[in-house]
C-alpha atoms as a PDB file:
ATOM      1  CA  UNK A   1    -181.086  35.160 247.707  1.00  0.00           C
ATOM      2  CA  UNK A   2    -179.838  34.781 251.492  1.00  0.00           C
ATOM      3  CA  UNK A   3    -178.581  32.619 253.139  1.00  0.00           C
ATOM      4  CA  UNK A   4    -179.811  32.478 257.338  1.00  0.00           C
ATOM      5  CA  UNK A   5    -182.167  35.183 255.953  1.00  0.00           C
ATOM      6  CA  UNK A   6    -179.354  37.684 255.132  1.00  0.00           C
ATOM      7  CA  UNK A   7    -179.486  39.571 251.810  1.00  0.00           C
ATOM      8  CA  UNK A   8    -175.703  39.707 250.546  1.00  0.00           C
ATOM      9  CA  UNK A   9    -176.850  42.294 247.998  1.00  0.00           C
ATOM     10  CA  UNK A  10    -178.445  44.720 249.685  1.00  0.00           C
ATOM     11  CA  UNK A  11    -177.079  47.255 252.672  1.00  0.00           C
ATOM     12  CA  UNK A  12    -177.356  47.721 256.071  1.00  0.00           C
ATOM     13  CA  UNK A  13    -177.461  51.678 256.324  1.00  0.00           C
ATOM     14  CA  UNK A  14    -176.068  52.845 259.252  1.00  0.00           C
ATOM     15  CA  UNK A  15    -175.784  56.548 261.077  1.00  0.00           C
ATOM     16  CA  UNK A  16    -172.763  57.457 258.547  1.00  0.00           C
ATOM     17  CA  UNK A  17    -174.661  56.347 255.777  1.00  0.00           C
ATOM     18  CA  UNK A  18    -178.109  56.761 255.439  1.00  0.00           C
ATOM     19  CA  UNK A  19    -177.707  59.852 253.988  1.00  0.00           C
ATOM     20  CA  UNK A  20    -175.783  58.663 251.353  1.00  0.00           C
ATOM     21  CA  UNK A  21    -178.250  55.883 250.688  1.00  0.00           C
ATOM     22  CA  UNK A  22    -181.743  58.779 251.157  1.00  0.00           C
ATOM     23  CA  UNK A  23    -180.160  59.889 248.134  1.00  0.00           C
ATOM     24  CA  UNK A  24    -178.851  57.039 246.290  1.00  0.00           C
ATOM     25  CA  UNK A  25    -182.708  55.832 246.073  1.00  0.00           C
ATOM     26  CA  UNK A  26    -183.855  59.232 245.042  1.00  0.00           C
ATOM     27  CA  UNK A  27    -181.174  59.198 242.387  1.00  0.00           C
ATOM     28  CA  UNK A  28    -178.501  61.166 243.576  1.00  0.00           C
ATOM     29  CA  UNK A  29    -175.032  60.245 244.631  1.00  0.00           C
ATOM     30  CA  UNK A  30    -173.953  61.777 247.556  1.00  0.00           C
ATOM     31  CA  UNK A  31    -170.281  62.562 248.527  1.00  0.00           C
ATOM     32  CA  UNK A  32    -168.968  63.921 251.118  1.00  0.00           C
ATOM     33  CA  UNK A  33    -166.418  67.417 251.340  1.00  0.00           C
ATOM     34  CA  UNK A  34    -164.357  68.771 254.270  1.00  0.00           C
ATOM     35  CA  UNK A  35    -164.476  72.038 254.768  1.00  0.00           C
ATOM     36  CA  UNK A  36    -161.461  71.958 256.353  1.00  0.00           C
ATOM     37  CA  UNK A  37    -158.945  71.419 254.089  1.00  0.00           C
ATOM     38  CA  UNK A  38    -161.333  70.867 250.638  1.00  0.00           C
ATOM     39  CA  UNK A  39    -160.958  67.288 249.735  1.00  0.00           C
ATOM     40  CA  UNK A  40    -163.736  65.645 248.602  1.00  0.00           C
ATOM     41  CA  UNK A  41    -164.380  61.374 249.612  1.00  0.00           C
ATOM     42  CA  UNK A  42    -165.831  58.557 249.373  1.00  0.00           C
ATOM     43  CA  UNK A  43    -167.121  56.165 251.611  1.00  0.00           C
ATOM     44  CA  UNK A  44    -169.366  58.239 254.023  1.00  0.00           C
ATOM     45  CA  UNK A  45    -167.844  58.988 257.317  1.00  0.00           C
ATOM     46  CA  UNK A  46    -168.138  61.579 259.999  1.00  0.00           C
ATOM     47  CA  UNK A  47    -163.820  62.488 259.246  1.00  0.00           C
ATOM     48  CA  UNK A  48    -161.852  63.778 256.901  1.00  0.00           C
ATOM     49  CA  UNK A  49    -159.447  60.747 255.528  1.00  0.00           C
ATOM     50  CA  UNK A  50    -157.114  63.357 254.904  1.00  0.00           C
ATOM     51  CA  UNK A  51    -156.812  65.707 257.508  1.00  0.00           C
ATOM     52  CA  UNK A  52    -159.350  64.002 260.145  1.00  0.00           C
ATOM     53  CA  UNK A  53    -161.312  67.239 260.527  1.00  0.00           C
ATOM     54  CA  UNK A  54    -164.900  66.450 261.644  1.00  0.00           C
ATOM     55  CA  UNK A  55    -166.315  69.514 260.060  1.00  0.00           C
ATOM     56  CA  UNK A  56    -167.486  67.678 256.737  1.00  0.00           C
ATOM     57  CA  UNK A  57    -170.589  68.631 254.645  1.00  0.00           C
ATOM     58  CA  UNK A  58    -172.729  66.539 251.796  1.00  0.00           C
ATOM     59  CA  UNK A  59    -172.824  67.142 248.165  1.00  0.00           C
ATOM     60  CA  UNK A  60    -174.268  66.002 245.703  1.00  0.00           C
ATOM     61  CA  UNK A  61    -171.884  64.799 242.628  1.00  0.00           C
ATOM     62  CA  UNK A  62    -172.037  65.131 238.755  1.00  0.00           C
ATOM     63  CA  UNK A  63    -172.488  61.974 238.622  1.00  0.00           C
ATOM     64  CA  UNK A  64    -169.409  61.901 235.598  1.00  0.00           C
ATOM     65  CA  UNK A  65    -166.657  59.534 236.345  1.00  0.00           C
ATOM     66  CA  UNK A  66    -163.671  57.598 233.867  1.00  0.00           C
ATOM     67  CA  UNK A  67    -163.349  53.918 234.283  1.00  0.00           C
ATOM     68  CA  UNK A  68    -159.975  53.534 236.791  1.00  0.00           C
ATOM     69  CA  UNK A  69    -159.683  49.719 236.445  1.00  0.00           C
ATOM     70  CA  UNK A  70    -162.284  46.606 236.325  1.00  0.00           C
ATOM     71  CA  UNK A  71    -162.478  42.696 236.392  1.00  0.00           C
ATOM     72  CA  UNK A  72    -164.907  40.797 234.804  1.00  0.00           C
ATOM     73  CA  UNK A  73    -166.967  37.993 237.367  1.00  0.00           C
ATOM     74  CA  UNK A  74    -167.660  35.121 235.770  1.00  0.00           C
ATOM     75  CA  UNK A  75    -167.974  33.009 239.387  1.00  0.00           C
ATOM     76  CA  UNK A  76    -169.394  33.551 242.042  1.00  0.00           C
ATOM     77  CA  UNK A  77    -171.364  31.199 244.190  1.00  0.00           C
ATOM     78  CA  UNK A  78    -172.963  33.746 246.980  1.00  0.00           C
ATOM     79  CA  UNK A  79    -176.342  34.325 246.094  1.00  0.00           C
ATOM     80  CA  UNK A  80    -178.288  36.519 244.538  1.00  0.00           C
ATOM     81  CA  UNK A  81    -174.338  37.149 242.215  1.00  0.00           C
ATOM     82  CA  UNK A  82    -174.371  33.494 240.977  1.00  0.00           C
ATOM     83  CA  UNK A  83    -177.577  34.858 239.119  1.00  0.00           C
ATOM     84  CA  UNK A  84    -175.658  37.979 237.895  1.00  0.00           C
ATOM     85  CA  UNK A  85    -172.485  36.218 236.340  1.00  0.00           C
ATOM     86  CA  UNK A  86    -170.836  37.478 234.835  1.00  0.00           C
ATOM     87  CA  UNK A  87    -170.683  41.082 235.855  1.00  0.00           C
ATOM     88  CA  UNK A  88    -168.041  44.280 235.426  1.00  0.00           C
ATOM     89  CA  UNK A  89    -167.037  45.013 238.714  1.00  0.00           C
ATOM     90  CA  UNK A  90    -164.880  48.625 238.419  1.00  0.00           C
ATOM     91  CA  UNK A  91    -163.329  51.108 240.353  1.00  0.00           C
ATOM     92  CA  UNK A  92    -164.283  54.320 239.116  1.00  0.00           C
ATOM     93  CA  UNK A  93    -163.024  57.831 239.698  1.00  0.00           C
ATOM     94  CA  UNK A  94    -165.553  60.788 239.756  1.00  0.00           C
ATOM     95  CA  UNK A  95    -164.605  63.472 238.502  1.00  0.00           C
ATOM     96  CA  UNK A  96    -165.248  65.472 241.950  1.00  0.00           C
ATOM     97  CA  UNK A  97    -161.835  63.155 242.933  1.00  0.00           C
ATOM     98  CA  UNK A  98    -163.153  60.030 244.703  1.00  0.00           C
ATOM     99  CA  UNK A  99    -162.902  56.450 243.855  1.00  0.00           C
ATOM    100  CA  UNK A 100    -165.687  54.477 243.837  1.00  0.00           C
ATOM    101  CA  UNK A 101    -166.457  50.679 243.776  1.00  0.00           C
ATOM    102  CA  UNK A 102    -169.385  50.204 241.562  1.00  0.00           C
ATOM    103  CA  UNK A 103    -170.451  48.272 238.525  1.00  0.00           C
ATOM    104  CA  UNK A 104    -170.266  49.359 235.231  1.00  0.00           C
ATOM    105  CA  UNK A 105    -173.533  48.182 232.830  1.00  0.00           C
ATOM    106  CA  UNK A 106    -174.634  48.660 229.565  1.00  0.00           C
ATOM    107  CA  UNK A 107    -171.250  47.731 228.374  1.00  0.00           C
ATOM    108  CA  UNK A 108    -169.660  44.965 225.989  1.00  0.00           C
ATOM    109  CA  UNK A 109    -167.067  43.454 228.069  1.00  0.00           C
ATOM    110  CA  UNK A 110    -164.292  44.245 224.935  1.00  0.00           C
ATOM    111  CA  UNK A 111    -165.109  48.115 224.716  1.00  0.00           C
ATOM    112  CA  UNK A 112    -164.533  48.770 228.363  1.00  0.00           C
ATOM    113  CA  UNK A 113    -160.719  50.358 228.532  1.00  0.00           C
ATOM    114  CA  UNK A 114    -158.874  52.536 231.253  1.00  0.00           C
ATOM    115  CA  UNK A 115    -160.176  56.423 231.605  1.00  0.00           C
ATOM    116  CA  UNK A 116    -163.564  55.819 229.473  1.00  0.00           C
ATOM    117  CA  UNK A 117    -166.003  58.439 230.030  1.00  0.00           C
ATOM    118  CA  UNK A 118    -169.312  56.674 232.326  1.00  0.00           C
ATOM    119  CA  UNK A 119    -172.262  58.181 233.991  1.00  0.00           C
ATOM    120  CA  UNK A 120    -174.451  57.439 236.804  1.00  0.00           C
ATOM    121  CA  UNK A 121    -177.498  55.092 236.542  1.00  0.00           C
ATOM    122  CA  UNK A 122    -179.501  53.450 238.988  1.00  0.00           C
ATOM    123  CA  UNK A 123    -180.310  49.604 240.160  1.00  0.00           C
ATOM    124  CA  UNK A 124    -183.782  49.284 242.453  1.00  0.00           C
ATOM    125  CA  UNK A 125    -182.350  46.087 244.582  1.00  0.00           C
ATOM    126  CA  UNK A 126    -185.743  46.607 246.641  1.00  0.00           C
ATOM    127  CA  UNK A 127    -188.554  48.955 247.045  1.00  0.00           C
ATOM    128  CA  UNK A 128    -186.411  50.846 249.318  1.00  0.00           C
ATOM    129  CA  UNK A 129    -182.694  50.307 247.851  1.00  0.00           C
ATOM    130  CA  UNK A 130    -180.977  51.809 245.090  1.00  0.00           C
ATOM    131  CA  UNK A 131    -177.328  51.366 244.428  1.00  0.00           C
ATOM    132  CA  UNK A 132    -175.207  53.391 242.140  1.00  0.00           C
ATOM    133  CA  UNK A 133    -173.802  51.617 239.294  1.00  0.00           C
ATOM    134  CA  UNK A 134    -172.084  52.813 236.137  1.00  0.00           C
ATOM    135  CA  UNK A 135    -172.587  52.766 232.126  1.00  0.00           C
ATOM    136  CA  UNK A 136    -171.086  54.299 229.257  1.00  0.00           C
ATOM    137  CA  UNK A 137    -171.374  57.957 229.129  1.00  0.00           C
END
């Protein structure tokens, strides 16, 4: 699973995102709102994307989101994903207005479609890492 003893799998929180991951493995996904201008993101940063106001708070989401587009992986050779294959890997959009790159589980390949409802679940990568990923709502 690494390769020069780096997990490919698992993240390297930093200062703008170790919040997000606190809550990620206490089951909560984390966004982030300006109270600037409103608009709600995602990745974590200290800015606004859209009006670059620094005066941004932390919320937690409904975890609700519809399926925005996907590709099956069938290959691909950096470990621990060879062991995965194959996988959905999705862009969702929550319903709070971000878009998210996630994985969507608990699905048949042939049912997923464009704007189906998913919710929130949880994969432990380590004791201390959770990531968000996606099913079926």
């Amino acid at each position: 699973m690494t390769r020069q003893g780096v997990r490919f799998d698992v993240p390297s929180p930093d200062n703008d995102t170790r919040e997000y991951w606190a809550g990620a493995h206490d089951r909560r996904l984390l966004i982030q709102r300006c109270t600037a201008c409103g608009k709600a993101f995602f990745y974590p940063r200290p800015f606004c994307p859209k009006c670059w106001s620094e005066d941004v708070a932390t919320e937690e989401a409904s975890g609700e989101a519809t399926l925005y587009t996907w590709s099956v992986v069938h290959v691909n050779d950096l470990p621990p994903f060879h062991e995965r294959v194959p996988y959905v890997a999705a862009i969702v959009d929550l319903v709070e207005g971000p878009r998210m790159m996630t994985n969507v589980v608990d699905c048949d390949f042939d049912a997923l479609r464009v704007g189906m409802a998913l919710r929130v679940a949880y994969r432990e990568l380590t004791d201390d890492v959770t990531v968000p990923v996606f099913a079926p709502a």
